[in-house]
Protein backbone atom coordinates (compact mmCIF):
# COMPACT_ATOMS: atom_id res chain seq x y z
CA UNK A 1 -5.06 25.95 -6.66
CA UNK A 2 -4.58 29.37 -4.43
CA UNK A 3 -1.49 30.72 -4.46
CA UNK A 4 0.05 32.23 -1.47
CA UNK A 5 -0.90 35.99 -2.42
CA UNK A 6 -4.71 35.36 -2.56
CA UNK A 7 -4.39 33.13 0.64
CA UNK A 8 -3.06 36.70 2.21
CA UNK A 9 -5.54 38.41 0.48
CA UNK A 10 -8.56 36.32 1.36
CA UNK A 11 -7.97 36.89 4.92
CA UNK A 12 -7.85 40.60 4.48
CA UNK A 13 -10.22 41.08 1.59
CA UNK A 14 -12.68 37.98 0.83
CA UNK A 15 -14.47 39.95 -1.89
CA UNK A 16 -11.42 41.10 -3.87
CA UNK A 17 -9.87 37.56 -3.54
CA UNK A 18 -13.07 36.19 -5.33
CA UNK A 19 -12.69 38.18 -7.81
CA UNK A 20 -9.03 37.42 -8.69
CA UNK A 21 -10.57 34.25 -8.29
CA UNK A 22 -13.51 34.53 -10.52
CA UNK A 23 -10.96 36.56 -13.14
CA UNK A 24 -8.36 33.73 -13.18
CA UNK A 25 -10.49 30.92 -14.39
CA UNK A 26 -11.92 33.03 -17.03
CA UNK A 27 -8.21 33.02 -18.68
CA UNK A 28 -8.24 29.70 -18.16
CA UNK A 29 -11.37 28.77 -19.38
CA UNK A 30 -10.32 30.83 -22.83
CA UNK A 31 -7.07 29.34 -23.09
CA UNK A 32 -8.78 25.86 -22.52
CA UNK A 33 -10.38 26.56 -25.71
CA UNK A 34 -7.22 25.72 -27.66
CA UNK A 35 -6.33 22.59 -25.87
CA UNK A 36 -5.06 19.34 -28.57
CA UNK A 37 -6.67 17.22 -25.93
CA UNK A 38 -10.22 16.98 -25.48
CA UNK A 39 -10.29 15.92 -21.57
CA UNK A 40 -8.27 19.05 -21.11
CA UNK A 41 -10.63 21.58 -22.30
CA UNK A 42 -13.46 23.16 -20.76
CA UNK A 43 -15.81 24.42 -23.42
CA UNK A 44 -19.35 23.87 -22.97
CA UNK A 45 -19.76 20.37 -24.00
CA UNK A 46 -17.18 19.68 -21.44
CA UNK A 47 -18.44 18.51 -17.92
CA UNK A 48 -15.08 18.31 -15.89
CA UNK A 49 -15.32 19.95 -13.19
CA UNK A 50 -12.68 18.64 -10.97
CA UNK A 51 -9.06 17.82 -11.35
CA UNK A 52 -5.88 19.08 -10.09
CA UNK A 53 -2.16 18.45 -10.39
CA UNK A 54 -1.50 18.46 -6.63
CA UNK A 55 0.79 15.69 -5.19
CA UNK A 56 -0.68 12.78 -3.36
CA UNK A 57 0.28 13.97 0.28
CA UNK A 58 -1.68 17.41 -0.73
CA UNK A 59 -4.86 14.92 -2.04
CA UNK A 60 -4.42 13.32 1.19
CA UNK A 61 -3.82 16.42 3.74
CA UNK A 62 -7.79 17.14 3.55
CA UNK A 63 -9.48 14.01 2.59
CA UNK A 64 -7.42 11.18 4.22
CA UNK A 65 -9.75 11.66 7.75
CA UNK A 66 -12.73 12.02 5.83
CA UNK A 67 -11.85 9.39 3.61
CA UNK A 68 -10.97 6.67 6.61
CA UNK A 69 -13.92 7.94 8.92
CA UNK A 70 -16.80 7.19 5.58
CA UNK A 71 -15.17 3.92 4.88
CA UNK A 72 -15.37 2.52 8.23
CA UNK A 73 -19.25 3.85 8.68
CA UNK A 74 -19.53 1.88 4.96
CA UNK A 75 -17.69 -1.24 6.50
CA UNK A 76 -20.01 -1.21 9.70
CA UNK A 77 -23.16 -1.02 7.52
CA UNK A 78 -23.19 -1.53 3.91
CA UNK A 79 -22.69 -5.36 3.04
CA UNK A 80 -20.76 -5.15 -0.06
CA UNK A 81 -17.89 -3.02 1.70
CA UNK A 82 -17.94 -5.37 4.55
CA UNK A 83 -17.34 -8.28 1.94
CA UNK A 84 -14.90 -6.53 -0.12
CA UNK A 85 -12.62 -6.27 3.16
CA UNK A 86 -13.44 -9.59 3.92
CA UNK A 87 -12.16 -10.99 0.44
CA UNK A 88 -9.13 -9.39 0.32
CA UNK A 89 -8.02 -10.26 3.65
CA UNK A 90 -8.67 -13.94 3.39
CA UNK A 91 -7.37 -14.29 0.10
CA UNK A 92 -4.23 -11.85 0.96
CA UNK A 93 -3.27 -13.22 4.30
CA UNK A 94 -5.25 -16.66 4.63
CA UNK A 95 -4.21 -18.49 7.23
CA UNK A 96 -0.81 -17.05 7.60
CA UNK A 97 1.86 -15.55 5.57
CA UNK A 98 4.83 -17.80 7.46
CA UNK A 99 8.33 -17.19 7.79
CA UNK A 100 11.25 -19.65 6.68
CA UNK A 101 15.16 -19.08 7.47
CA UNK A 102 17.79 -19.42 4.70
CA UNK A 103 21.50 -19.94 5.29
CA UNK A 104 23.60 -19.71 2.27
CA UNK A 105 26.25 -22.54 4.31
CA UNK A 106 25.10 -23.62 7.95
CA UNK A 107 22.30 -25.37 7.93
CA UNK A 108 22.52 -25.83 12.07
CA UNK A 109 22.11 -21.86 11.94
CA UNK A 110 18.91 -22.21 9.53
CA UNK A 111 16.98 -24.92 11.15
CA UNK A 112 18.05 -22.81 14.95
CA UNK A 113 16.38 -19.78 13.37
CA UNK A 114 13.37 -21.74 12.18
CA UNK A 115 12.81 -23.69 15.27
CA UNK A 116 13.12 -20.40 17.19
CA UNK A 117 10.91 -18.28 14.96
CA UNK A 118 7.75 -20.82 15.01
CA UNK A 119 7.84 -21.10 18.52
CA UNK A 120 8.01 -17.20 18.67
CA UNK A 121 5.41 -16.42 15.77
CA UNK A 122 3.04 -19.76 16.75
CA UNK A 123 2.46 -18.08 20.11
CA UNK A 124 0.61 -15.19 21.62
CA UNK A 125 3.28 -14.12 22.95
CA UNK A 126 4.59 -12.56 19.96
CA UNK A 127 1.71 -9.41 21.16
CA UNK A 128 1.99 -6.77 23.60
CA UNK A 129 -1.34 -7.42 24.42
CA UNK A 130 -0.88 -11.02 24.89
CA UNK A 131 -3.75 -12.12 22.44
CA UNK A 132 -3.10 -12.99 18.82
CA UNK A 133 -0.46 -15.08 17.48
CA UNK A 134 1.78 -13.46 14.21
CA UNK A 135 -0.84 -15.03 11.30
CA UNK A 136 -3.61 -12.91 13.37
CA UNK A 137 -1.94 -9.83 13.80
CA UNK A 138 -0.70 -9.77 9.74
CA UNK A 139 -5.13 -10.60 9.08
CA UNK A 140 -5.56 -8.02 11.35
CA UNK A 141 -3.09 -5.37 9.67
CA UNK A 142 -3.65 -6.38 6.00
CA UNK A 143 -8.21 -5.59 7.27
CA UNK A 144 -7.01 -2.14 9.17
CA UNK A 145 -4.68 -1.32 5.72
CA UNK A 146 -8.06 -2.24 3.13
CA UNK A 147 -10.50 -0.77 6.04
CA UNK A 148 -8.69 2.59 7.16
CA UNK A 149 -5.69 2.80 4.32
CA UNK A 150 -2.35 1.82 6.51
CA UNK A 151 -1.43 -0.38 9.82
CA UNK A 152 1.88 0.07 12.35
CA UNK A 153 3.95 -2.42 13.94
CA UNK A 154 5.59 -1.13 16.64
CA UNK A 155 8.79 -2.67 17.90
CA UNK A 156 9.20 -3.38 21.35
CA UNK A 157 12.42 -5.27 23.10
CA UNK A 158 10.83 -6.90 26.89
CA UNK A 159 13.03 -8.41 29.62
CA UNK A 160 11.55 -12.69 29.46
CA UNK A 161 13.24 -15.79 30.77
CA UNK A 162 16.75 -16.45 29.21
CA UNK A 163 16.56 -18.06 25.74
CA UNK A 164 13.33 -16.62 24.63
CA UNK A 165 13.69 -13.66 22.08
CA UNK A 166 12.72 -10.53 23.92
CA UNK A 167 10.67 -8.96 20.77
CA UNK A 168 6.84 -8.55 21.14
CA UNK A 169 4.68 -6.40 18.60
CA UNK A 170 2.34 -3.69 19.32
CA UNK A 171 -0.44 -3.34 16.17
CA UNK A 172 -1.71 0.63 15.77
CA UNK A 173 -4.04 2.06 13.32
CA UNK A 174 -3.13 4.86 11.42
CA UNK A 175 -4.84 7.13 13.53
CA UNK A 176 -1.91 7.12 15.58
CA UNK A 177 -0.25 9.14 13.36
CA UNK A 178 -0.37 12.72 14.58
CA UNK A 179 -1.72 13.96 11.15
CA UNK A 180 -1.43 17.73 12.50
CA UNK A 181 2.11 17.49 12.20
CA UNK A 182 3.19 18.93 9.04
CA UNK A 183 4.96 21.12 6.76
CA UNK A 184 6.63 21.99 9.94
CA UNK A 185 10.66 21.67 9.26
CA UNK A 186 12.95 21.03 12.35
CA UNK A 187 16.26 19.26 13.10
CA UNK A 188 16.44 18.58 9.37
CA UNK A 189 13.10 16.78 8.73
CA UNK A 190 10.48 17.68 6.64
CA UNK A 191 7.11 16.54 8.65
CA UNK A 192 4.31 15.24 5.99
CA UNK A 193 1.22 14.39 8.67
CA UNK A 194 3.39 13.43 11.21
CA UNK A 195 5.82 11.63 9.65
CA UNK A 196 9.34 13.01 9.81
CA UNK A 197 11.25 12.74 6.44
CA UNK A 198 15.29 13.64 6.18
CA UNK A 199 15.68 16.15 3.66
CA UNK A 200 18.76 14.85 2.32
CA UNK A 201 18.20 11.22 2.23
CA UNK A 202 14.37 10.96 2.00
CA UNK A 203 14.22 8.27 4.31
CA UNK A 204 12.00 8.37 7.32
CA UNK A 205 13.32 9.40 10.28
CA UNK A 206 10.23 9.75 12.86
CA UNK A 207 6.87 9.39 13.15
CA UNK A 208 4.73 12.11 15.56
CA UNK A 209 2.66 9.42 17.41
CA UNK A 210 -0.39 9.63 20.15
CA UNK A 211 0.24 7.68 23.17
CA UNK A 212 -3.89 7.04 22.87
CA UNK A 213 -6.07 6.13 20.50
CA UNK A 214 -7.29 9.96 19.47
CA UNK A 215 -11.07 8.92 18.82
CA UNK A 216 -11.33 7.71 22.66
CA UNK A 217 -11.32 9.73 25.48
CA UNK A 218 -8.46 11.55 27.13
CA UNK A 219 -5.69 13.49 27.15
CA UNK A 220 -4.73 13.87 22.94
CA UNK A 221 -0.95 14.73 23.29
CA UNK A 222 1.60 12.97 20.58
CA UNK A 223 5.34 12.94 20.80
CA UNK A 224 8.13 11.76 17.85
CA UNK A 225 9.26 8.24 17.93
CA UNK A 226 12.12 6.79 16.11
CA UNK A 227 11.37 5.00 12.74
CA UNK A 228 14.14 2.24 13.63
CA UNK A 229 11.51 0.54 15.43
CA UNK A 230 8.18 0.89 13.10
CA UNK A 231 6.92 -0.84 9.99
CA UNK A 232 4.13 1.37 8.61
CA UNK A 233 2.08 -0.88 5.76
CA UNK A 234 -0.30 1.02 3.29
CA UNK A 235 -0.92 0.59 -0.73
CA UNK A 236 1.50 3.31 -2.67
CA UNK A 237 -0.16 4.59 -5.22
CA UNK A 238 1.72 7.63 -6.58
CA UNK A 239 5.68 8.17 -6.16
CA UNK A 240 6.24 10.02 -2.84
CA UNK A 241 3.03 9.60 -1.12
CA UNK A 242 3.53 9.24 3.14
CA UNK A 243 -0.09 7.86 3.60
CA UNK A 244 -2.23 5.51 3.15
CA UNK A 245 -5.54 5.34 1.54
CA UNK A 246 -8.77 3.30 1.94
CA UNK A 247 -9.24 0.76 -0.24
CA UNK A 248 -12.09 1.35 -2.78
CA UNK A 249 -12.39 4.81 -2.55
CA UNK A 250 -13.30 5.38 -6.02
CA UNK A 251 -16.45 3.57 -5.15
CA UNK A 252 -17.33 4.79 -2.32
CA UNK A 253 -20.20 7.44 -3.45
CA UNK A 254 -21.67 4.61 -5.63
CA UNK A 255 -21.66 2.01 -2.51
CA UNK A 256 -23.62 5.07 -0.92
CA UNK A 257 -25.79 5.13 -3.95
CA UNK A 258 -26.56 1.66 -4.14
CA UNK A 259 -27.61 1.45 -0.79
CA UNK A 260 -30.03 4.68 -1.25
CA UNK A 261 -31.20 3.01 -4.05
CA UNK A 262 -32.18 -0.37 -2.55
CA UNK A 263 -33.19 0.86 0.58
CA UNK A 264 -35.69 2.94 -1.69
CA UNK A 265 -36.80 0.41 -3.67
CA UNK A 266 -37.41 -1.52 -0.72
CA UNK A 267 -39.86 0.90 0.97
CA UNK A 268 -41.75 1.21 -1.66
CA UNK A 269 -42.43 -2.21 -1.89
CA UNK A 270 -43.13 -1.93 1.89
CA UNK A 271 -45.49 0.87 1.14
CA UNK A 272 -47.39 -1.13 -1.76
CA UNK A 273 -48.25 -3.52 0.67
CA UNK A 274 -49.59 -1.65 3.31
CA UNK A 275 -53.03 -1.11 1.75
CA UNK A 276 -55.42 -3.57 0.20
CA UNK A 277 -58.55 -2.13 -0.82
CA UNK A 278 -60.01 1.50 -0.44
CA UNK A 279 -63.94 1.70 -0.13
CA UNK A 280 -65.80 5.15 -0.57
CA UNK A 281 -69.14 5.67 0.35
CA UNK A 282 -71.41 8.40 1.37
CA UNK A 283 -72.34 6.50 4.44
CA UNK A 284 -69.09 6.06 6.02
CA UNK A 285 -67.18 8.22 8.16
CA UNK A 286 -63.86 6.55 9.15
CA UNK A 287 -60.96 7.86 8.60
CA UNK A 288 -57.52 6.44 7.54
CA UNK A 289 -55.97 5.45 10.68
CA UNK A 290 -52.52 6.36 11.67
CA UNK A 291 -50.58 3.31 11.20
CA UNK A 292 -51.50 1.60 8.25
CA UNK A 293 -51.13 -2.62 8.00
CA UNK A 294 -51.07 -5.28 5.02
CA UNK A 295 -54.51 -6.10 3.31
CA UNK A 296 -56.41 -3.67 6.15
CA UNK A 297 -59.76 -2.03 4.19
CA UNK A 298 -60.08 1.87 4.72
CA UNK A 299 -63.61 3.43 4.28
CA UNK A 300 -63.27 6.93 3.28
CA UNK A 301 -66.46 9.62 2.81
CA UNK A 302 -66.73 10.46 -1.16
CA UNK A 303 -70.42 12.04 -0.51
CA UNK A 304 -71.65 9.71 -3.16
CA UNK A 305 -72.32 6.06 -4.28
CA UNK A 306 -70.11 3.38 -2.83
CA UNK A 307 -66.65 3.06 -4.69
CA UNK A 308 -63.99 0.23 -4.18
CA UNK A 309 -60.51 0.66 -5.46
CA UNK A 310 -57.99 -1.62 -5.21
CA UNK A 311 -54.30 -0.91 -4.46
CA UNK A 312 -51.64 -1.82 -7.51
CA UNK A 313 -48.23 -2.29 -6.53
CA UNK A 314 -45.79 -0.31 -8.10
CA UNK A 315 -43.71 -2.68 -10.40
CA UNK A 316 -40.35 -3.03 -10.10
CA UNK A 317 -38.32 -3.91 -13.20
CA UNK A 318 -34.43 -3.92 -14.08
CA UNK A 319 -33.62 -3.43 -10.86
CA UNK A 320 -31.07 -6.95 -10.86
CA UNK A 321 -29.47 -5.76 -14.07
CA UNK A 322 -28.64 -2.33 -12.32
CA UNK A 323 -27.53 -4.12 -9.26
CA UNK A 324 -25.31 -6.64 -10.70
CA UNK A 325 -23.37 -3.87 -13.06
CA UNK A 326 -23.12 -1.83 -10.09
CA UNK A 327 -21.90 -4.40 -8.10
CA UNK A 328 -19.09 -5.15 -11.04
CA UNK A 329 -17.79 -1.95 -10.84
CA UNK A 330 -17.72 -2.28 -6.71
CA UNK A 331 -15.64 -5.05 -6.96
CA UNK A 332 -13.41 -3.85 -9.73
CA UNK A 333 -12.40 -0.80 -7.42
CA UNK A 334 -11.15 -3.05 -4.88
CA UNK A 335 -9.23 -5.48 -7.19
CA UNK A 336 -11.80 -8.46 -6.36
CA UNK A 337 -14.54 -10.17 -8.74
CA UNK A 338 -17.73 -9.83 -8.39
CA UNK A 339 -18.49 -13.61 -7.79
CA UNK A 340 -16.28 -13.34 -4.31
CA UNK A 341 -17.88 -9.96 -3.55
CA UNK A 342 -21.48 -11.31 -3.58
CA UNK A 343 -21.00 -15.31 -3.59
CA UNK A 344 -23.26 -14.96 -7.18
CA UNK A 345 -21.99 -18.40 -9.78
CA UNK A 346 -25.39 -17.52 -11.88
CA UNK A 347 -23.36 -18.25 -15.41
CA UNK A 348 -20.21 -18.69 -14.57
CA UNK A 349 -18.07 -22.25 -15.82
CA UNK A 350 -14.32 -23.11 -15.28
CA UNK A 351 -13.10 -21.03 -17.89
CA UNK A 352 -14.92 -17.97 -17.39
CA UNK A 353 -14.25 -18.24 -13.34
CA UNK A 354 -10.46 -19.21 -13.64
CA UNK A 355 -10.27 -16.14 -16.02
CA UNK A 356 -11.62 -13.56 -13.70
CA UNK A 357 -9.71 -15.09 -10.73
CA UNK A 358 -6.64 -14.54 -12.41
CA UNK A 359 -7.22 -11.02 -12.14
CA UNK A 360 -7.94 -10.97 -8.85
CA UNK A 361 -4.81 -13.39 -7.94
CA UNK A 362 -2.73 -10.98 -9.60
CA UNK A 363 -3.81 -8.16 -7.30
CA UNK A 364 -3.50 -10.27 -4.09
CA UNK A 365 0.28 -11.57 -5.06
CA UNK A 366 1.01 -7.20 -5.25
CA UNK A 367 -0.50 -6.80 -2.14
CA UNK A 368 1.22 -9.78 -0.34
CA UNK A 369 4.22 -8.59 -1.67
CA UNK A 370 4.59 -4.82 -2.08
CA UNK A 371 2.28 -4.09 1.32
CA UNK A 372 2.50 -6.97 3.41
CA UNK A 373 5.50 -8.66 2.77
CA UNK A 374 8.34 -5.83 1.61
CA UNK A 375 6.14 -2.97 4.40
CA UNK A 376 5.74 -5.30 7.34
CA UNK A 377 7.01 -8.78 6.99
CA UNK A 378 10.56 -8.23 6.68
CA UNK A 379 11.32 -5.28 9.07
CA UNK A 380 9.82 -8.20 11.42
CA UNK A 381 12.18 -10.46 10.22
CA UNK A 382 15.23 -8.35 10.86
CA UNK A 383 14.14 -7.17 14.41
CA UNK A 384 13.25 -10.69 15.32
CA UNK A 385 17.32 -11.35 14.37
CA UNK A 386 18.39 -8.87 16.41
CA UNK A 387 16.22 -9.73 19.59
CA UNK A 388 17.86 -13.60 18.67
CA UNK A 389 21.00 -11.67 18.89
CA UNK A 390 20.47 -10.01 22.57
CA UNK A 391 19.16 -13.38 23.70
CA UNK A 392 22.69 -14.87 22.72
CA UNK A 393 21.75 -16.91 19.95
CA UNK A 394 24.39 -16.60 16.83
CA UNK A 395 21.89 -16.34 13.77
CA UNK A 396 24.38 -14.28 11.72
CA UNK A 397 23.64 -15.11 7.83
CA UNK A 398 20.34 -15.82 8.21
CA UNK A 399 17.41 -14.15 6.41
CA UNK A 400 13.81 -15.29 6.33
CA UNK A 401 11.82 -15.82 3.54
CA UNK A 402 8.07 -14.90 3.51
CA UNK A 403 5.89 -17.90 2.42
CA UNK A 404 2.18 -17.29 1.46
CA UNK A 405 -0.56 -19.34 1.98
CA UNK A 406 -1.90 -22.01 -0.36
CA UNK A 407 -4.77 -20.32 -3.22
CA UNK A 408 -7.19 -22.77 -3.37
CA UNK A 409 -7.73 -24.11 -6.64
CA UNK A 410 -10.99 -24.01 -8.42
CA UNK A 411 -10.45 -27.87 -10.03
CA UNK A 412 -7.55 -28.94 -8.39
CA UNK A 413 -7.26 -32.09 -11.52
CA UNK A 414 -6.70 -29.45 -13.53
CA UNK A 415 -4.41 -26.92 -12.00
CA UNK A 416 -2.35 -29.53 -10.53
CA UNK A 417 -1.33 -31.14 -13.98
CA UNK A 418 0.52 -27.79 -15.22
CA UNK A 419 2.31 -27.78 -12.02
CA UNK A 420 3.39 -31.56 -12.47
CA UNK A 421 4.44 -30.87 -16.03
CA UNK A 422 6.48 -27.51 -15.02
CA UNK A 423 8.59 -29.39 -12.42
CA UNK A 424 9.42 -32.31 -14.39
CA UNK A 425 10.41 -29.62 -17.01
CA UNK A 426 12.78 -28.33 -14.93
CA UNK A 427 10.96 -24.96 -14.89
CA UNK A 428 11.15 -24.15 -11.02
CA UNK A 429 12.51 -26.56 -8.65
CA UNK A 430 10.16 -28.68 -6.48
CA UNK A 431 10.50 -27.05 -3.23
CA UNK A 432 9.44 -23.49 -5.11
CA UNK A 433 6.42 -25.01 -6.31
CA UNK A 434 5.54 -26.81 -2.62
CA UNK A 435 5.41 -23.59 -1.30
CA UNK A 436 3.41 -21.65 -3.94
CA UNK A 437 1.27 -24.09 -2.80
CA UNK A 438 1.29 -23.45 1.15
CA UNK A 439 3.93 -25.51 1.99
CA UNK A 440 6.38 -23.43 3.90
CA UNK A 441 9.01 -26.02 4.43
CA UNK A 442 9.30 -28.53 1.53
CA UNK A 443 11.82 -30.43 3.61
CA UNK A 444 9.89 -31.53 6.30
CA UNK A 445 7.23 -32.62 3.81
CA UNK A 446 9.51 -34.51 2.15
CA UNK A 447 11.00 -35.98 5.51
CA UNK A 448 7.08 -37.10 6.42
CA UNK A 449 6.59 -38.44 2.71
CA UNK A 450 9.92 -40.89 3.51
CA UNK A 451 8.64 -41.76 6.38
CA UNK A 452 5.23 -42.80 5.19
CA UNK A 453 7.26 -44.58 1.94
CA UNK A 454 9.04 -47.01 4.61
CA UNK A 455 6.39 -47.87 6.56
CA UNK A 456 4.65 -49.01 3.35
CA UNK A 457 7.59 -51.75 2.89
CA UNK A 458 7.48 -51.94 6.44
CA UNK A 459 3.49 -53.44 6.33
CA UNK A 460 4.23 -54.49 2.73
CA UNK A 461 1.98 -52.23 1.00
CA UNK A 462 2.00 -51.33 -2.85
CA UNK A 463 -0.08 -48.23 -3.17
CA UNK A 464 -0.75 -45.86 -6.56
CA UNK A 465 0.34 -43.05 -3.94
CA UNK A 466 3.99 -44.40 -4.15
CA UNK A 467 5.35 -43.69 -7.42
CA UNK A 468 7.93 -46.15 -6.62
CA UNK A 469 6.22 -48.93 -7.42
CA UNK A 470 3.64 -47.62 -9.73
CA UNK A 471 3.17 -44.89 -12.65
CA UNK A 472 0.99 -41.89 -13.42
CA UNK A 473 -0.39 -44.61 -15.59
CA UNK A 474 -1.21 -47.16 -13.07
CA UNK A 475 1.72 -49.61 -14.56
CA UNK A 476 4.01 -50.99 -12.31
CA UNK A 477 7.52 -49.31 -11.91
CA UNK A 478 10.40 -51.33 -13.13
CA UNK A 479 12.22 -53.05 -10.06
CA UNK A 480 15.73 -51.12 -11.30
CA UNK A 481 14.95 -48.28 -13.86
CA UNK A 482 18.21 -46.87 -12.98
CA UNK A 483 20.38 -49.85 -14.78
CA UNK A 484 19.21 -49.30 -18.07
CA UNK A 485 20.95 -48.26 -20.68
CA UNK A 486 20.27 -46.18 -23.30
CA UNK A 487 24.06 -46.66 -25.65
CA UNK A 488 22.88 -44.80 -29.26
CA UNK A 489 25.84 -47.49 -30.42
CA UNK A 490 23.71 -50.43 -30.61
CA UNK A 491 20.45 -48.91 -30.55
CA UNK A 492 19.11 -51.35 -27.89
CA UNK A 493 18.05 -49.66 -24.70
CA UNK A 494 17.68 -52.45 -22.86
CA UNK A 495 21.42 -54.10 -23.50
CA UNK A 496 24.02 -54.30 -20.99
């Protein structure tokens, strides 16, 4: 790490700054010697040649652009990158992360605030641009947050018709972020690339933001905007850190590699094919031509007797075992399996696949909850109150609650007799465990179940759906299970 005196010294005197350089890691290197920990020497059986105790905003003032330019050219082109953003945004987001109300005492406010908020978040009008609905524009954050490291939400408060809520979203990649801006201290912010951070409180204040996309074309000039009005989403990986990160960037040179590697392996096989047989003979005088085709025969001049040779393929052996580890460790670095990153089952039974999705499920419950939800979700929630507020609708005490999509389940038989068992255990109350499941309002389900339940008298129908009339066992119900008794006096449950 240079210090501030050889930073002034290198631009006066490269030469002697190299060698204060060159003189300073000698010391190091000798008092390395004596290090209790082997990873933190450097002797000569030690190849580290990296490492550094910066802070994640100094990691990520030089290699964040970098970083976010080589992913996306990996996401355009190399398949397993493209599926690894894939996977975590379906399995993350789904079909919708959807918002229910909670009133601790009016349930008129509640069911206001949810009728309101689907008709807000079901429609395209929830975009600036007019185009997605609210499940779109959280898939589209939660791909721009794996693809590029972090996604905006921008706040913006419209004049619409009275009684609809006046709050659309704008959707911004990080790019927006004015990344220039930093270590610059005014007005009692620190700037970290471009985002404004109050020195005493540590909260964001501002973010520098481009009123254009800086990659197209045009004017590239950025201005502060309030923080009030912004919900910036990325994975936190290290106490204090302002950006965001690609996802997967510890495999990024080995993606790279891969790709070399097959791409290699497939020209060669290209190559192998190209020529069938070779003939040389003193009598012949053609040359190899200059594009060369399968199973074509070349007659070269040898000056002596005739001599056919015959082209043998290079072989081509290991090369699935290398793939498939390779592949592992792909998927690893972006918290999926390998059996969603490359659809391959070859092995793999209940046990072995529920085990390995567990893993994975763990990461995407984090990432719905810690990025999407906590980073995005709720700020949402809060300005979508207020904008309920200017539109004259009294939603005070309301919060919403952030319900994830339904997982789907590998062997649903299975998984669904644990749940079964948990509720009538008393460990989580129904409605939790209908919306684990997708279900983001167990009441109306419920509602729609009693409704189907009296049209069955209705038609007269006695159906093993209705476990009214019939048990898990396929026994009928007793007409009035409710009237017996269970008195420990006389030991008979069934008297009076």
């Amino acid at each position: 790490m240079i210090n501030p005196i050889d930073r002034i010294l290198s631009a006066i005197s490269p030469q002697r700054a190299l060698v204060r350089a060159i003189a300073r890691d000698k010391l190091r290197l000798l008092e390395s010697r004596n290090q209790g920990y082997d990873a933190a020497g450097k002797g000569r059986r030690n190849t580290w040649v990296r490492g550094s105790d910066n802070s994640q905003n100094a990691e990520n003032r030089n290699a964040l652009t970098l970083l976010r330019a080589r992913h996306r050219d990996l996401v355009r082109n190399n398949p397993y990158a493209a599926s690894a953003v894939n996977v975590r945004v379906a399995y993350t987001v789904g079909d919708g992360i959807m918002p229910t109300a909670s009133h601790p005492t009016s349930k008129r406010k509640q069911n206001l605030a949810n009728k309101l908020m689907r008709e807000w978040a079901s429609s395209t009008g929830c975009d600036v641009e007019g185009r997605l609905n609210l499940a779109a524009m959280e898939s589209l954050a939660f791909r721009a947050i794996s693809e590029s490291g972090e996604a905006l939400l921008m706040r913006q408060i419209v004049n619409v018709p009275r009684g609809q809520i006046p709050l659309k979203l704008r959707l911004l990649e990080g790019d927006y972020i004015d990344h220039s801006k930093d270590g610059i201290p005014g007005g009692g912010l620190n700037w970290v690339q471009g985002v404004g951070i109050d020195g005493n409180t540590f909260q964001r204040r501002q973010y520098q933001l481009f009123k254009t996309h800086p990659g197209d074309r045009g004017a590239r000039t950025s201005s502060p905007t309030s923080a009030d009005g912004i919900a910036h989403g990325f994975d936190m990986v290290r106490p204090g850190q302002v950006r965001g990160l690609p996802a997967g960037v510890a495999a990024m040179t080995r993606l790279r590699n891969l790709e070399d590697f097959q791409d290699a392996r497939l020209e060669t096989q290209k190559i192998a094919a190209l020529l069938g047989v070779i003939a040389r003979s003193d009598k012949g005088d053609n040359v190899l031509p200059e594009k060369l085709e399968p199973g074509m025969l070349a007659v070269l001049s040898s000056g002596g007797d005739e001599d056919i040779q015959t082209i043998t393929p290079p072989s081509v052996s290991g090369q699935h075992e290398f793939v498939v580890e390779e592949a592992r460790l792909i998927a690893k670095a972006y918290g999926i399996t390998y059996e969603a990153l490359v659809g391959d089952l070859t092995g793999v039974n209940f046990t072995s696949g529920k085990m390995g999705r567990t893993d994975m499920l763990l990461n995407v419950r984090a990432w719905r909850k810690h990025i999407m939800i906590n980073q995005l979700l709720n700020p949402i929630g809060e300005w979508f109150l207020q904008a309920a507020e200017l539109a004259g609708y009294d939603l005070s005490g309301v919060q919403f609650l952030w319900v994830a999509p339904r997982l789907e389940m590998v062997d649903a038989e299975r998984e669904t007799k644990p749940v079964i068992s948990q509720i009538r255990s008393g460990i989580g109350a129904f409605s939790t465990h209908m919306r684990t499941l997708g279900y983001d309002d167990p009441q109306a389900e419920l509602l729609r179940a009693k409704q189907d339940f009296e049209l069955m008298d209705e038609l007269g129908l006695r159906l093993d759906c209705d476990p009214r009339n019939t048990t898990t066992s396929g026994q009928a119900q007793s007409d009035n299970p409710l009237t017996e008794s269970t008195d420990p006096d006389n030991g008979d449950s069934n008297a009076p």
